[in-house]
N, C-alpha and C. Protein backbone atom coordinates (compact mmCIF):
# COMPACT_ATOMS: atom_id res chain seq x y z
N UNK A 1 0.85 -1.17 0.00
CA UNK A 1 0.00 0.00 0.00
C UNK A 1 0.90 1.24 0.00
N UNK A 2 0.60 1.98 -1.13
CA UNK A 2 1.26 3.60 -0.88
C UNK A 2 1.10 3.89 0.21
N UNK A 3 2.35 5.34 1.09
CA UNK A 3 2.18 5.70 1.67
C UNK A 3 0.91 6.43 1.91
N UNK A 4 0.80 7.71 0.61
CA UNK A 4 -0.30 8.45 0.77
C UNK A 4 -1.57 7.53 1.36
N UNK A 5 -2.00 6.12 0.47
CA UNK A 5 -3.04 5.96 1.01
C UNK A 5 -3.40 5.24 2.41
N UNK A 6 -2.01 4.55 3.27
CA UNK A 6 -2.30 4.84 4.70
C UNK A 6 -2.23 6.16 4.91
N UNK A 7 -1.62 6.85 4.96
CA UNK A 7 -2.16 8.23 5.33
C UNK A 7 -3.75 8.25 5.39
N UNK A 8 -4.25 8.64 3.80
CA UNK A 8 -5.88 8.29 4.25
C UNK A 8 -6.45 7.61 4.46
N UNK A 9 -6.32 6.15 4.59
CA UNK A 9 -6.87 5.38 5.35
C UNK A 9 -7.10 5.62 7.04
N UNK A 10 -5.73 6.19 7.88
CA UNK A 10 -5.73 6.03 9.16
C UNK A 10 -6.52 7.57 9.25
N UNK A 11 -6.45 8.73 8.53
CA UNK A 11 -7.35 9.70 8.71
C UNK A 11 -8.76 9.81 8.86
N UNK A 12 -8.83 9.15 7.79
CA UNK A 12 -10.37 8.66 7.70
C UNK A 12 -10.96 8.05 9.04
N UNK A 13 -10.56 6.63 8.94
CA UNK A 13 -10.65 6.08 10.01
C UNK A 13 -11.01 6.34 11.21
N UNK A 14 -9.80 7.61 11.55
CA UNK A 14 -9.69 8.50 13.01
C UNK A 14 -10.73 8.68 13.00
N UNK A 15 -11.33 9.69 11.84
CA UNK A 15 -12.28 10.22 12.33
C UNK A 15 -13.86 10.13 12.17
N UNK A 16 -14.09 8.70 11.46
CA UNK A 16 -14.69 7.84 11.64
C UNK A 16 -14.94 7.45 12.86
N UNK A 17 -14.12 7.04 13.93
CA UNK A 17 -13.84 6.41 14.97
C UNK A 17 -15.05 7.55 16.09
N UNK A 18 -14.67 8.60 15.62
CA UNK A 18 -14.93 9.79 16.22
C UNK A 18 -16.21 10.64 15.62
N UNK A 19 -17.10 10.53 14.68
CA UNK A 19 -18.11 10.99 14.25
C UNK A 19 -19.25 9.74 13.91
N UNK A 20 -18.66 8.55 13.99
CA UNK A 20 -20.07 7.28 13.82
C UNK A 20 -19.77 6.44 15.04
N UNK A 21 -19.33 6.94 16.37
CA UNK A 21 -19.27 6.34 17.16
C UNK A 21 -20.52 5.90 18.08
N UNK A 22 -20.91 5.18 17.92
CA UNK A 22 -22.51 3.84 18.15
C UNK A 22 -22.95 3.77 17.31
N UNK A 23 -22.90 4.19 16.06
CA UNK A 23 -23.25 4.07 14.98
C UNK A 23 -23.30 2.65 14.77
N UNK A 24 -24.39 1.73 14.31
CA UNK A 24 -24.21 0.16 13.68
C UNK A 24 -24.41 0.44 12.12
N UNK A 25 -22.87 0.23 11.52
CA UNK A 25 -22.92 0.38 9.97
C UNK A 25 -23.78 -0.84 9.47
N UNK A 26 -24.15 -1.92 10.20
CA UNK A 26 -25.31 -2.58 9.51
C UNK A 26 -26.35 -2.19 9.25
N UNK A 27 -26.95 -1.11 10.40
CA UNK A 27 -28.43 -0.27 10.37
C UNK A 27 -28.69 1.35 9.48
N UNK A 28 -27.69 1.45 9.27
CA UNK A 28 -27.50 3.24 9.29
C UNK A 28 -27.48 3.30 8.02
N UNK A 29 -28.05 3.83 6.83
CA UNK A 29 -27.72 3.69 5.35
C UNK A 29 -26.19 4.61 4.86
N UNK A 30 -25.72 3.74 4.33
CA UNK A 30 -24.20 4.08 3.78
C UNK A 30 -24.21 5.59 3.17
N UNK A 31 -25.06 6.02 3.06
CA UNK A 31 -25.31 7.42 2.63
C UNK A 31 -25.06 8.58 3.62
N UNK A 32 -25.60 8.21 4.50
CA UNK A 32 -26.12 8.86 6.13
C UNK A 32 -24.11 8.54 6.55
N UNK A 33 -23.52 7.76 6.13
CA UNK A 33 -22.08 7.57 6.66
C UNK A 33 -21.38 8.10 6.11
N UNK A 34 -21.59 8.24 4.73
CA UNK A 34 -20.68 8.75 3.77
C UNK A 34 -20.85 10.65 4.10
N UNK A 35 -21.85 11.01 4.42
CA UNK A 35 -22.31 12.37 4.78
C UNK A 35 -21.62 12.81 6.23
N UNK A 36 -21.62 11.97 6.96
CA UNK A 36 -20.34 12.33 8.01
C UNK A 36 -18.88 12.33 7.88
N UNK A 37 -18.90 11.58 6.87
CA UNK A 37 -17.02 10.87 6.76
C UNK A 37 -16.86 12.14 5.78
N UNK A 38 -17.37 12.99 4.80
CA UNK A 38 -17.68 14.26 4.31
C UNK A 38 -16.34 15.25 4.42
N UNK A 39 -16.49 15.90 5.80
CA UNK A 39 -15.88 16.81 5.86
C UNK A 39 -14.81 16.68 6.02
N UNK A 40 -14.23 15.35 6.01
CA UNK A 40 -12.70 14.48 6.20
C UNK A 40 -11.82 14.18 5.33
N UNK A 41 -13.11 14.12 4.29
CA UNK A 41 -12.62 13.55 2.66
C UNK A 41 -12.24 14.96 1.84
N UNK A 42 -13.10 16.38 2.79
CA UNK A 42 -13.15 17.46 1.64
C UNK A 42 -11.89 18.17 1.91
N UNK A 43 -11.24 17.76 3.09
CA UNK A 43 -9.88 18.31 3.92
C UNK A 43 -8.59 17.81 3.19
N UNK A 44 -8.57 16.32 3.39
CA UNK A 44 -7.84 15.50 2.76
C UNK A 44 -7.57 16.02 1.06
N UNK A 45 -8.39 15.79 0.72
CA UNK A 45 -8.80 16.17 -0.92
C UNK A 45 -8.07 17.52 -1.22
N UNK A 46 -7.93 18.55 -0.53
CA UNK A 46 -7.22 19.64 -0.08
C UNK A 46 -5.82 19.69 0.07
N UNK A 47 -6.00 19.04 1.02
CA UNK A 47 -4.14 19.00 1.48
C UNK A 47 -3.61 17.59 0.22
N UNK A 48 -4.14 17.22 0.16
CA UNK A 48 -3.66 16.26 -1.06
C UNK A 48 -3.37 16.47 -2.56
N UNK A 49 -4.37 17.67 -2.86
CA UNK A 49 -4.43 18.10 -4.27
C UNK A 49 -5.37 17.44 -5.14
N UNK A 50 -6.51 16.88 -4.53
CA UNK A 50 -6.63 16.02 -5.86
C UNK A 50 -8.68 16.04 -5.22
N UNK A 51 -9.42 15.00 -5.39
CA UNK A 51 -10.97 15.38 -5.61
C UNK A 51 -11.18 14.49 -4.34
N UNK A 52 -12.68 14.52 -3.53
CA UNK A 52 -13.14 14.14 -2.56
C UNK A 52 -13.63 12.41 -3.03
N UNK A 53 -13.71 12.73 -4.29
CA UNK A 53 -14.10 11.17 -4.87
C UNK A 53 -12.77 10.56 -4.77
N UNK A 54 -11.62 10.74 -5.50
CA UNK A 54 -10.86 10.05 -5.43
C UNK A 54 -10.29 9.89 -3.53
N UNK A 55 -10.45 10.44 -2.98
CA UNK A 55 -9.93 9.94 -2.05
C UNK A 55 -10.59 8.87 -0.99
N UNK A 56 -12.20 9.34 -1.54
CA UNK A 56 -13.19 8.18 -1.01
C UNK A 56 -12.29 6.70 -1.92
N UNK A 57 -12.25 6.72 -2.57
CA UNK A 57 -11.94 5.23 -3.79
C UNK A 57 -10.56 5.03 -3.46
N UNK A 58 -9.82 5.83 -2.99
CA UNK A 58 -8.60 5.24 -2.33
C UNK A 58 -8.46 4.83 -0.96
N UNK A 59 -9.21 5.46 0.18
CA UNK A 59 -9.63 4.93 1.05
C UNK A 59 -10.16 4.12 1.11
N UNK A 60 -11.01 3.24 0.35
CA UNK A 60 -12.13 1.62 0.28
C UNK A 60 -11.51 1.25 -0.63
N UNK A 61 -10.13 1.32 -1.08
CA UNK A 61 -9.12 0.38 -1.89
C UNK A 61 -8.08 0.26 -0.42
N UNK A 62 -7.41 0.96 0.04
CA UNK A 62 -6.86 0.75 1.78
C UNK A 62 -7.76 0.02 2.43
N UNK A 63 -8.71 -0.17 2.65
CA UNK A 63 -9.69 -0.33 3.65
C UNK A 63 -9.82 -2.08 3.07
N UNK A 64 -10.09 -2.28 1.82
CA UNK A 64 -10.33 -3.79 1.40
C UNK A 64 -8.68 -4.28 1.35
N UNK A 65 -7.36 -3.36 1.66
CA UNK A 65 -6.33 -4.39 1.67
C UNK A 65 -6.26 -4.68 3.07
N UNK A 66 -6.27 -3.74 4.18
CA UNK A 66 -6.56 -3.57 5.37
C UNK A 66 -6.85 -5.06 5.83
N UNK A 67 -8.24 -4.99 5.58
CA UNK A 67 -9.50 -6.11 5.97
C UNK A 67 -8.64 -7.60 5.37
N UNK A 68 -8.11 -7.75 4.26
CA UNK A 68 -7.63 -8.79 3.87
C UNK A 68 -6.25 -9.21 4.36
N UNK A 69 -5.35 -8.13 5.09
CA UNK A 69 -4.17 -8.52 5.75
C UNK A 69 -4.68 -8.97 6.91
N UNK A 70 -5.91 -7.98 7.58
CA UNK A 70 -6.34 -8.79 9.00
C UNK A 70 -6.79 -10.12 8.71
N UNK A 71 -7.70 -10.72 7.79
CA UNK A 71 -8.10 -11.55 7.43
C UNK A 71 -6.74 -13.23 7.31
N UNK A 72 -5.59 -12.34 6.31
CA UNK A 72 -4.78 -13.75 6.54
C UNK A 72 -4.02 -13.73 8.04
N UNK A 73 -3.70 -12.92 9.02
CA UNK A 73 -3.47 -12.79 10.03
C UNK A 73 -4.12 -13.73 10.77
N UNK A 74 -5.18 -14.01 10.72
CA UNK A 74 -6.64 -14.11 11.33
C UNK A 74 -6.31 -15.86 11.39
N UNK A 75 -6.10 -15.49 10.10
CA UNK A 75 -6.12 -16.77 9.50
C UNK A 75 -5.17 -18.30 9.59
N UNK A 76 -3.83 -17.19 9.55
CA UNK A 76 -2.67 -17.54 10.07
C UNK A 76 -2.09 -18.25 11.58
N UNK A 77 -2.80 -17.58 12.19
CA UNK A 77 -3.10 -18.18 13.59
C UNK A 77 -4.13 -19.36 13.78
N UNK A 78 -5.20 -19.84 13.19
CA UNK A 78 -5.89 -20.99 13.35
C UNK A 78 -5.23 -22.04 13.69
N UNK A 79 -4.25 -22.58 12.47
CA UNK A 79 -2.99 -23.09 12.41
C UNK A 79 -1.91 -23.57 13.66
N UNK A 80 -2.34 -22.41 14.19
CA UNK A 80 -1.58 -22.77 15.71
C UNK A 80 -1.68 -22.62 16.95
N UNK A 81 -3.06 -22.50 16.95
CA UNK A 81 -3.48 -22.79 17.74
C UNK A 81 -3.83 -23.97 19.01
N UNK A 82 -3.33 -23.89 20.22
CA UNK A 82 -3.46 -24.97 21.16
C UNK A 82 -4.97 -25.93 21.33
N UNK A 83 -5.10 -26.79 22.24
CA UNK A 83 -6.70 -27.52 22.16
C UNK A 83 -7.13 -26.38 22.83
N UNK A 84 -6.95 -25.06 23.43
CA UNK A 84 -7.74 -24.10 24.34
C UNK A 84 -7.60 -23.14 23.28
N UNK A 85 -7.58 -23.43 22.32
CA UNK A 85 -7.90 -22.05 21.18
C UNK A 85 -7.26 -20.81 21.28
N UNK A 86 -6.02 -21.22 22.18
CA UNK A 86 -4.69 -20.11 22.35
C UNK A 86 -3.64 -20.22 21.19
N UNK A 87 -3.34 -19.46 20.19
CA UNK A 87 -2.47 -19.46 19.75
C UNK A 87 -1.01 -19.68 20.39
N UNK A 88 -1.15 -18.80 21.42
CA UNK A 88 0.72 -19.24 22.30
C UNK A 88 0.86 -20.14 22.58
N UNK A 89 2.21 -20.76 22.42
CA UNK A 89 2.67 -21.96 23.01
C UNK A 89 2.81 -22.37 24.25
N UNK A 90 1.99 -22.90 24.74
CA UNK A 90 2.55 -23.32 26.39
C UNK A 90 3.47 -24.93 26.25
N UNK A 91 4.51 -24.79 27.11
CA UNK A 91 4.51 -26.53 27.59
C UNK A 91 3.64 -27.26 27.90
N UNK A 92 3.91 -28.17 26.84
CA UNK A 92 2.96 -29.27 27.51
C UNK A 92 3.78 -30.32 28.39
N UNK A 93 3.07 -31.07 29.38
CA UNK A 93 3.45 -31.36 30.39
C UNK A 93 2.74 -32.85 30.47
């Protein structure tokens, strides 16, 4: 991932974190989200040089590599997991 787009990914994010907070993105129409995440994208877009669209489409291109590194992470650990569903190794005894 380019730098720039962690940059906007973790911006976004922030302030995501911070304007849809109880928000359930299952209930809330993606519209109603995209209208908050708004004034983040129109900043960025600014200090970046470039349009509020493109930085939405580079942010949910970060955001789906994001989700897919957590995902083999995720994943990665199944693998080694103990019979108590601990990944760490204890002695066994």
């Amino acid at each position: 991932m380019e730098q720039n787009d962690k940059y906007i990914y973790d911006k976004v994010s922030e302030y995501a974190d911070k304007v849809l907070d109880g928000i359930d993105p299952q209930k809330v129409q993606i519209s109603f989200q995209l209208e908050k995440l708004k004034p983040v994208m129109e900043e960025l877009a600014k200090e970046l040089n470039t349009t509020s669209e493109d930085i939405f489409i580079r942010y949910m291109d970060a955001a789906s590599f994001m989700s897919a590194e957590n995902e083999k992470k995720f994943q990665s650990t199944l693998g080694h997991m103990d019979k108590y569903g601990d990944y760490m190794e204890f002695e066994k005894f």
